[in-house]
PDB file of N, CA and C in Angstrom:
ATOM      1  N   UNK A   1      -6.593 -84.718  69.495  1.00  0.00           N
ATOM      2  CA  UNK A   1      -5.337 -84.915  68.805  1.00  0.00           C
ATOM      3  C   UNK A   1      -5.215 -86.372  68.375  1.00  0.00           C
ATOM      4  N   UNK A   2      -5.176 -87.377  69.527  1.00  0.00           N
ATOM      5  CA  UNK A   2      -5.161 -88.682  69.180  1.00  0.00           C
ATOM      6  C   UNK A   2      -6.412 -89.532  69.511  1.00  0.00           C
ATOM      7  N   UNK A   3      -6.810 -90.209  68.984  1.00  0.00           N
ATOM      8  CA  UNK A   3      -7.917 -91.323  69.594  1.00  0.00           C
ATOM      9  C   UNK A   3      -7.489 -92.012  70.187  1.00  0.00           C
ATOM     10  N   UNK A   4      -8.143 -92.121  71.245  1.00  0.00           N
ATOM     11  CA  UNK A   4      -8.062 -92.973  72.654  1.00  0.00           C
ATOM     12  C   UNK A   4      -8.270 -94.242  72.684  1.00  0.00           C
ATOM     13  N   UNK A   5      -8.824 -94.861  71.506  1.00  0.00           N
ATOM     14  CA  UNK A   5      -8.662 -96.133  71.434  1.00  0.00           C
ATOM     15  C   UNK A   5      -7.454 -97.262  70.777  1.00  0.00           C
ATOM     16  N   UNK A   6      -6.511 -96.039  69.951  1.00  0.00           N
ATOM     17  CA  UNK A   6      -5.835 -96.864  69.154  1.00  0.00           C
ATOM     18  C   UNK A   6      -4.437 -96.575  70.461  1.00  0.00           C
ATOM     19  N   UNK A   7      -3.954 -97.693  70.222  1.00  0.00           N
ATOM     20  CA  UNK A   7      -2.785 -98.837  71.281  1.00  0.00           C
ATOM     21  C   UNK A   7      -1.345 -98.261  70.828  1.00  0.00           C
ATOM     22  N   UNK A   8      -1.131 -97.228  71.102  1.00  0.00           N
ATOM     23  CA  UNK A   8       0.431 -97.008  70.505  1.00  0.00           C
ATOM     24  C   UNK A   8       1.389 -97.669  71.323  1.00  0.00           C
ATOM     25  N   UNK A   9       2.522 -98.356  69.945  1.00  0.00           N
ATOM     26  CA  UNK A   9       3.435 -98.938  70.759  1.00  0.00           C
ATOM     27  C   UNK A   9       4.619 -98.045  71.694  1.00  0.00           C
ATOM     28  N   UNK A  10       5.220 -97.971  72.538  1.00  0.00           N
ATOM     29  CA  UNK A  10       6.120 -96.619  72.813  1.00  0.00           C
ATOM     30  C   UNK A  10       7.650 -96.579  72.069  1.00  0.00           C
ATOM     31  N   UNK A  11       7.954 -95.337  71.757  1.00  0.00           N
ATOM     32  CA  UNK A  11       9.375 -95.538  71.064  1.00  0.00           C
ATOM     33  C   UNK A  11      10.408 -95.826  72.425  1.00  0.00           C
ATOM     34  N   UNK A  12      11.607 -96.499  72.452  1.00  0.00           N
ATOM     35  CA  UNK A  12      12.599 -96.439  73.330  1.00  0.00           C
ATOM     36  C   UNK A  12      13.210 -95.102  73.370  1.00  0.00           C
ATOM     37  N   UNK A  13      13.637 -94.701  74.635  1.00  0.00           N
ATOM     38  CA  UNK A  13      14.282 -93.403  75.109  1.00  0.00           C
ATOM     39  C   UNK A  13      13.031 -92.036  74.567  1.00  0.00           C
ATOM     40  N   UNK A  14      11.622 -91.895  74.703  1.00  0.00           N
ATOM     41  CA  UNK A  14      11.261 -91.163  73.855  1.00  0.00           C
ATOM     42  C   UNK A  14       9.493 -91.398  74.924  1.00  0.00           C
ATOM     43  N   UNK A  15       9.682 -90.617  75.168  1.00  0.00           N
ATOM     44  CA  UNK A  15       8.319 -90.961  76.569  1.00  0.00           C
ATOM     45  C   UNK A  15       7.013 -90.051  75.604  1.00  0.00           C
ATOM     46  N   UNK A  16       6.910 -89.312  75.418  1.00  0.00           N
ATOM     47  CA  UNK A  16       6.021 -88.411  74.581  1.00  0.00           C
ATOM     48  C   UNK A  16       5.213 -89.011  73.140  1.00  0.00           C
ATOM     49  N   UNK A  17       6.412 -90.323  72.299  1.00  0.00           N
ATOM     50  CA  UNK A  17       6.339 -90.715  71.153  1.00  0.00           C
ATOM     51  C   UNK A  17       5.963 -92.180  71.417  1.00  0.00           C
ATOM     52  N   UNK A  18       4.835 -92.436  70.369  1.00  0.00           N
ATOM     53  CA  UNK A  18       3.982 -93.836  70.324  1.00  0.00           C
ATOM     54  C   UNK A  18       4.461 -93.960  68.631  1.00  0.00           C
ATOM     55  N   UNK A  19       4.441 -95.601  68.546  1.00  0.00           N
ATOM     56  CA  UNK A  19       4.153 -95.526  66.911  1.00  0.00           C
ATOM     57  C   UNK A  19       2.861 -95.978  66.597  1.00  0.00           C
ATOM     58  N   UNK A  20       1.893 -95.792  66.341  1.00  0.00           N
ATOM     59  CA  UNK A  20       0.731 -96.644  65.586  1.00  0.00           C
ATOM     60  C   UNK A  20       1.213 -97.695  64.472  1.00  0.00           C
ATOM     61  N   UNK A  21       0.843 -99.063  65.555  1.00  0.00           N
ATOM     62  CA  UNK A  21       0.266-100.222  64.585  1.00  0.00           C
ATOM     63  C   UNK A  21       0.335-100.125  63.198  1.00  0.00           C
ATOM     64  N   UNK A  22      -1.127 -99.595  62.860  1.00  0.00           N
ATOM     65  CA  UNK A  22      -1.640 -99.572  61.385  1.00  0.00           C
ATOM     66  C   UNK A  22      -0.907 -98.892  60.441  1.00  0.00           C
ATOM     67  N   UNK A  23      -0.044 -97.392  60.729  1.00  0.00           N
ATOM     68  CA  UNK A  23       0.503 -96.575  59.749  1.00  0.00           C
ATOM     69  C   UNK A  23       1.751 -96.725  59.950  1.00  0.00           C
ATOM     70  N   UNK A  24       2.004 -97.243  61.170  1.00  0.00           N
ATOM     71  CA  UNK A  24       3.533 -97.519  61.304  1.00  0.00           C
ATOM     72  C   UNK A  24       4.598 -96.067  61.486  1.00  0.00           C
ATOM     73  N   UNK A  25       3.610 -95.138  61.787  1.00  0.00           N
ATOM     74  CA  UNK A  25       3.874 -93.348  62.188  1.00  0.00           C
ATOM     75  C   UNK A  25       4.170 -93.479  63.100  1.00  0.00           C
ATOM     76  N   UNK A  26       5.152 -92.309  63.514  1.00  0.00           N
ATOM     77  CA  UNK A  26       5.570 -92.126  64.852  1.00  0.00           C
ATOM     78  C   UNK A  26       4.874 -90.968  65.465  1.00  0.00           C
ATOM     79  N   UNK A  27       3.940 -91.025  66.734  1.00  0.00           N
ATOM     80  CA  UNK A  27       2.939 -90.124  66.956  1.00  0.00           C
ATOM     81  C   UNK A  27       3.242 -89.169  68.373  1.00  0.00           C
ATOM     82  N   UNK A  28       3.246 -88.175  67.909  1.00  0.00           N
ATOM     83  CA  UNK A  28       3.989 -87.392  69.397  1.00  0.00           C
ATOM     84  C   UNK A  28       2.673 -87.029  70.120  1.00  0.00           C
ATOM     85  N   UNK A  29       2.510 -87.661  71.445  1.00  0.00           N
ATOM     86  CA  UNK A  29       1.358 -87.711  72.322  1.00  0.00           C
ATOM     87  C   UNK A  29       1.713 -86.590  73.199  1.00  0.00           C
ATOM     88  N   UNK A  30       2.227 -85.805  73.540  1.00  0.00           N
ATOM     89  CA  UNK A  30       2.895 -84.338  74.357  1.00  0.00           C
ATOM     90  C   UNK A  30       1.722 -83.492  73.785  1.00  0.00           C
ATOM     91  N   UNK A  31       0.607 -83.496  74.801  1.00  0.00           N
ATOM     92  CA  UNK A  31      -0.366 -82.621  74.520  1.00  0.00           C
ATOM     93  C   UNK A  31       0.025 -80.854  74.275  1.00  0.00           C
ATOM     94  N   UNK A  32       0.673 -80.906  75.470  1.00  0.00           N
ATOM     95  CA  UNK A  32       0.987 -79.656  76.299  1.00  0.00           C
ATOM     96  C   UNK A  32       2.178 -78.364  75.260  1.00  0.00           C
ATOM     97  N   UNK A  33       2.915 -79.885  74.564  1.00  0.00           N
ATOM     98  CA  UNK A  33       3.829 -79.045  72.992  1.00  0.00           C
ATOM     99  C   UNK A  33       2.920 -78.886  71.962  1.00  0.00           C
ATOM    100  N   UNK A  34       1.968 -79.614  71.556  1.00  0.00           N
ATOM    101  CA  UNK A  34       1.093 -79.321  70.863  1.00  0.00           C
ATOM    102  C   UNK A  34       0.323 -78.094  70.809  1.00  0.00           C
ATOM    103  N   UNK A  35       0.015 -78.084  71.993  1.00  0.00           N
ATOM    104  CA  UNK A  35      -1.125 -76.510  72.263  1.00  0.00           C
ATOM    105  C   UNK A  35      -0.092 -75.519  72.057  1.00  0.00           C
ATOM    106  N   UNK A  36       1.614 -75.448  72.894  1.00  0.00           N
ATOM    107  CA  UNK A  36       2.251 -74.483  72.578  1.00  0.00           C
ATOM    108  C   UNK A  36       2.371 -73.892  71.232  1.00  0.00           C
ATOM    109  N   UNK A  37       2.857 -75.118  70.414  1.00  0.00           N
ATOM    110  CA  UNK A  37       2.338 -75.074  68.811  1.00  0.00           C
ATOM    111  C   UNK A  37       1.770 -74.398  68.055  1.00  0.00           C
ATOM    112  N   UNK A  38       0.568 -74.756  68.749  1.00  0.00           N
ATOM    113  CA  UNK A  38      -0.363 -74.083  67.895  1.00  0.00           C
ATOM    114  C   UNK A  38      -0.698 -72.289  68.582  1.00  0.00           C
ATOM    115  N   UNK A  39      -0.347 -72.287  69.420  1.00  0.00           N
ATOM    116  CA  UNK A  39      -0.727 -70.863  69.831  1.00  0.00           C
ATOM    117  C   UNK A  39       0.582 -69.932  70.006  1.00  0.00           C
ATOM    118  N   UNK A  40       1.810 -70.371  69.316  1.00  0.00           N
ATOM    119  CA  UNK A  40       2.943 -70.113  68.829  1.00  0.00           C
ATOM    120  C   UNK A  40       2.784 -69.248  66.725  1.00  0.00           C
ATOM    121  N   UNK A  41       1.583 -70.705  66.910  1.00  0.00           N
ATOM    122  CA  UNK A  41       1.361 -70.469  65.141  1.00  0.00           C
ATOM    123  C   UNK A  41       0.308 -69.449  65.038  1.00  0.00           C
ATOM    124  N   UNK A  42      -0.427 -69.288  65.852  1.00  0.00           N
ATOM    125  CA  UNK A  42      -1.382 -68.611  65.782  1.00  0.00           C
ATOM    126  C   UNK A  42      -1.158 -66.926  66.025  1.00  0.00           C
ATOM    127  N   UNK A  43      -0.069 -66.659  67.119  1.00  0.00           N
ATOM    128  CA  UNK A  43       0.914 -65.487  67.632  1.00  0.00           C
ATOM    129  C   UNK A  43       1.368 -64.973  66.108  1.00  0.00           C
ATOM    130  N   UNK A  44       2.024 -66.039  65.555  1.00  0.00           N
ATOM    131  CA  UNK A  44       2.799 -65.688  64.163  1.00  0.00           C
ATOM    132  C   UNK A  44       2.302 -65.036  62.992  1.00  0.00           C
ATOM    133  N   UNK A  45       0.451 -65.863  62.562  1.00  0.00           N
ATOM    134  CA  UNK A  45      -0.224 -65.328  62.032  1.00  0.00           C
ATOM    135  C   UNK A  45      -1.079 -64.088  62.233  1.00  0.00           C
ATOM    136  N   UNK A  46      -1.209 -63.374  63.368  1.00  0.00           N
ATOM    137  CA  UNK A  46      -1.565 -62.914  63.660  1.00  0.00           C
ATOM    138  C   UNK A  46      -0.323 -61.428  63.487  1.00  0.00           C
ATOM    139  N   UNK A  47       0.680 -61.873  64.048  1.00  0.00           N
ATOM    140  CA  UNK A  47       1.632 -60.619  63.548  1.00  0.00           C
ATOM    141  C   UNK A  47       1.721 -60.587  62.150  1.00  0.00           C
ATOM    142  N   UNK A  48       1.374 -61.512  61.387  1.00  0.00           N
ATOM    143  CA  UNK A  48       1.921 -60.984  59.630  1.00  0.00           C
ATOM    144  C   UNK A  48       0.666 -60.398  59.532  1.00  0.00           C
ATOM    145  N   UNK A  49      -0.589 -60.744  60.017  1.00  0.00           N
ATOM    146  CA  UNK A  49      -1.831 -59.677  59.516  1.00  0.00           C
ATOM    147  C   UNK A  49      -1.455 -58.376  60.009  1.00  0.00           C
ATOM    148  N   UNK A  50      -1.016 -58.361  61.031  1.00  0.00           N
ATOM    149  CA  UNK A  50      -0.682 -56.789  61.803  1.00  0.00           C
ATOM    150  C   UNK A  50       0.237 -56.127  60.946  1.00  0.00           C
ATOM    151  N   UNK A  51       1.284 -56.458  60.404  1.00  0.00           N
ATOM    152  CA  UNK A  51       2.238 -56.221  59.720  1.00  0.00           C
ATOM    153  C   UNK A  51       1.964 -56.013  58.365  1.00  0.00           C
ATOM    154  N   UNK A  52       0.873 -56.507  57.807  1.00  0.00           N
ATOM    155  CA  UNK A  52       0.307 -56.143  56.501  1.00  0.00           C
ATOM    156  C   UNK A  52      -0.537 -54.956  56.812  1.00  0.00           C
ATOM    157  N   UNK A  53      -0.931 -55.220  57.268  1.00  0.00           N
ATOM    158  CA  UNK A  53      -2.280 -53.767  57.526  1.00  0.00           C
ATOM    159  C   UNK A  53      -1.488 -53.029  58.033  1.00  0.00           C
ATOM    160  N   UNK A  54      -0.416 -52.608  58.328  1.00  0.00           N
ATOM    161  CA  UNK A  54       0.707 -51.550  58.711  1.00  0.00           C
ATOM    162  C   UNK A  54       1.417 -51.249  57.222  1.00  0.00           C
ATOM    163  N   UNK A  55       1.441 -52.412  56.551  1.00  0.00           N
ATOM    164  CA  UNK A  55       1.733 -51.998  55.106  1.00  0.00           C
ATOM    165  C   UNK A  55       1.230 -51.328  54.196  1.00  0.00           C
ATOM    166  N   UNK A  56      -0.380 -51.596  54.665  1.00  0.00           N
ATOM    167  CA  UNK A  56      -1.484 -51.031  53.351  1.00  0.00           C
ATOM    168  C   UNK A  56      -1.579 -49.527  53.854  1.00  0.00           C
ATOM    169  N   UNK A  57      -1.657 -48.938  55.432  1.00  0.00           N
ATOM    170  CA  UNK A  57      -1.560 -47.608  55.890  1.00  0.00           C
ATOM    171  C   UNK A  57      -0.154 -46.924  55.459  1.00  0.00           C
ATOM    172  N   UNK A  58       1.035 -47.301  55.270  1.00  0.00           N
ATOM    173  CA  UNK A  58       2.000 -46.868  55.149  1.00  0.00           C
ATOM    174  C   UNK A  58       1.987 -46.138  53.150  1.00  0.00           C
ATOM    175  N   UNK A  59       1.890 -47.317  52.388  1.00  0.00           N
ATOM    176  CA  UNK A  59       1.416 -47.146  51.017  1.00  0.00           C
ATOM    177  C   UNK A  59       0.200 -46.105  51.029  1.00  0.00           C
ATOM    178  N   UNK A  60      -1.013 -46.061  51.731  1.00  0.00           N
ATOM    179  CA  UNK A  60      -2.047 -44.913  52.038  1.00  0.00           C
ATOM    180  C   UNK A  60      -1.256 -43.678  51.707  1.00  0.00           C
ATOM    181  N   UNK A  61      -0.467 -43.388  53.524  1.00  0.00           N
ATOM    182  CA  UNK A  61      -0.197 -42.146  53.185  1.00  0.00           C
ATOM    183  C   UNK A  61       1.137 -41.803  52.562  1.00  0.00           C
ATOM    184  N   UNK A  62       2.200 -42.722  51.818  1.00  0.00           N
ATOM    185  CA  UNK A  62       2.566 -41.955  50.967  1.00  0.00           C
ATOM    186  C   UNK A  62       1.493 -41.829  49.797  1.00  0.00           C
ATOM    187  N   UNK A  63       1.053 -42.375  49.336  1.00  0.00           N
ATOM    188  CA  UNK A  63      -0.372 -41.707  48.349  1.00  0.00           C
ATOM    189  C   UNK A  63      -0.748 -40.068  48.683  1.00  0.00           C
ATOM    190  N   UNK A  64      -0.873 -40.275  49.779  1.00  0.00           N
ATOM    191  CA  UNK A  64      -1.578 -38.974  49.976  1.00  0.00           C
ATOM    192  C   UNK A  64      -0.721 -37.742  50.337  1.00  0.00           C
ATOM    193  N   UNK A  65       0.389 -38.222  50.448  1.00  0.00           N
ATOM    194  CA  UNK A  65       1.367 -37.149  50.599  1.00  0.00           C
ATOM    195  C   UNK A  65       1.969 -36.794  48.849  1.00  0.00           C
ATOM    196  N   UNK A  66       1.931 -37.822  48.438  1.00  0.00           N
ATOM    197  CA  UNK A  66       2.416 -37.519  47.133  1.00  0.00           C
ATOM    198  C   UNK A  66       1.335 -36.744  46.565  1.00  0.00           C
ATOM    199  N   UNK A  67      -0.209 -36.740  46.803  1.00  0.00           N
ATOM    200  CA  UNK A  67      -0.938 -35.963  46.223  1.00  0.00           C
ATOM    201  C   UNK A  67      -0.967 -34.735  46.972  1.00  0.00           C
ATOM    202  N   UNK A  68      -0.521 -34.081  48.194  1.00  0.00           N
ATOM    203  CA  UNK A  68      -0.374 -33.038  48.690  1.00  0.00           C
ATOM    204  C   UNK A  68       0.552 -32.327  48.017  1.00  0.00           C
ATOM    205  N   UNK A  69       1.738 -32.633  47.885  1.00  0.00           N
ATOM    206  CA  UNK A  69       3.316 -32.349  46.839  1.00  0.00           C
ATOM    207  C   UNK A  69       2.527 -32.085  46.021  1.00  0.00           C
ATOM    208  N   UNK A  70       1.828 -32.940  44.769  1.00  0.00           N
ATOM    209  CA  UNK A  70       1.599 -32.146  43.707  1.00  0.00           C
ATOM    210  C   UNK A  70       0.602 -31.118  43.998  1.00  0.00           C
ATOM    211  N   UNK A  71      -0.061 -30.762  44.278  1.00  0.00           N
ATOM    212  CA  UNK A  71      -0.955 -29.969  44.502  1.00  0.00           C
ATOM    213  C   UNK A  71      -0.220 -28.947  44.616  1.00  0.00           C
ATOM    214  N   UNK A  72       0.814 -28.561  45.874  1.00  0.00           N
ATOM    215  CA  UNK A  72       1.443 -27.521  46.282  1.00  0.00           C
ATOM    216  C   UNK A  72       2.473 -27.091  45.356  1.00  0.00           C
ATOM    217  N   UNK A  73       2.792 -28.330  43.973  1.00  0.00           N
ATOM    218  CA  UNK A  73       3.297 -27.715  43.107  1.00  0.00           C
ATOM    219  C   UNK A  73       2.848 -26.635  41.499  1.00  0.00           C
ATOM    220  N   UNK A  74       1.421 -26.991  41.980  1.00  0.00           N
ATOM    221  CA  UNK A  74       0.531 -26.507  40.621  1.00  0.00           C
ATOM    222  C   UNK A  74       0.714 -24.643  41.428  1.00  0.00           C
TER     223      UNK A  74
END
């Protein structure tokens, strides 16, 4: 996440947050929110794929029901 060599200064009231020197960014060093983060984001993406591919089966079988209907109407 961060390199271990660069010297962050600490923000006041703010234990987690460094600013870097050079960019003058405020850098949130809280490993532990980070990982939540990302495996929060990853939970998320993972349900919209689920949720699409529940979409493309749903569109399927009305297809195929609509081609049963006509059939049973000829």
């Amino acid at each position: 996440m961060i390199e271990d060599n660069i010297e962050l200064i600490p923000v006041d009231g703010h234990n987690n947050l460094g600013r870097d020197p050079g960019s003058n960014a405020i850098v949130n060093t809280d490993e532990s929110a980070y990982d939540a983060y990302i495996k929060a984001r990853n939970q998320s993406k993972r349900k919209d794929r689920e949720l699409e591919s529940l979409r493309a089966e749903i569109d399927e079988l009305k297809a195929l029901v609509g081609k049963l209907v006509q059939q049973q109407d000829k």
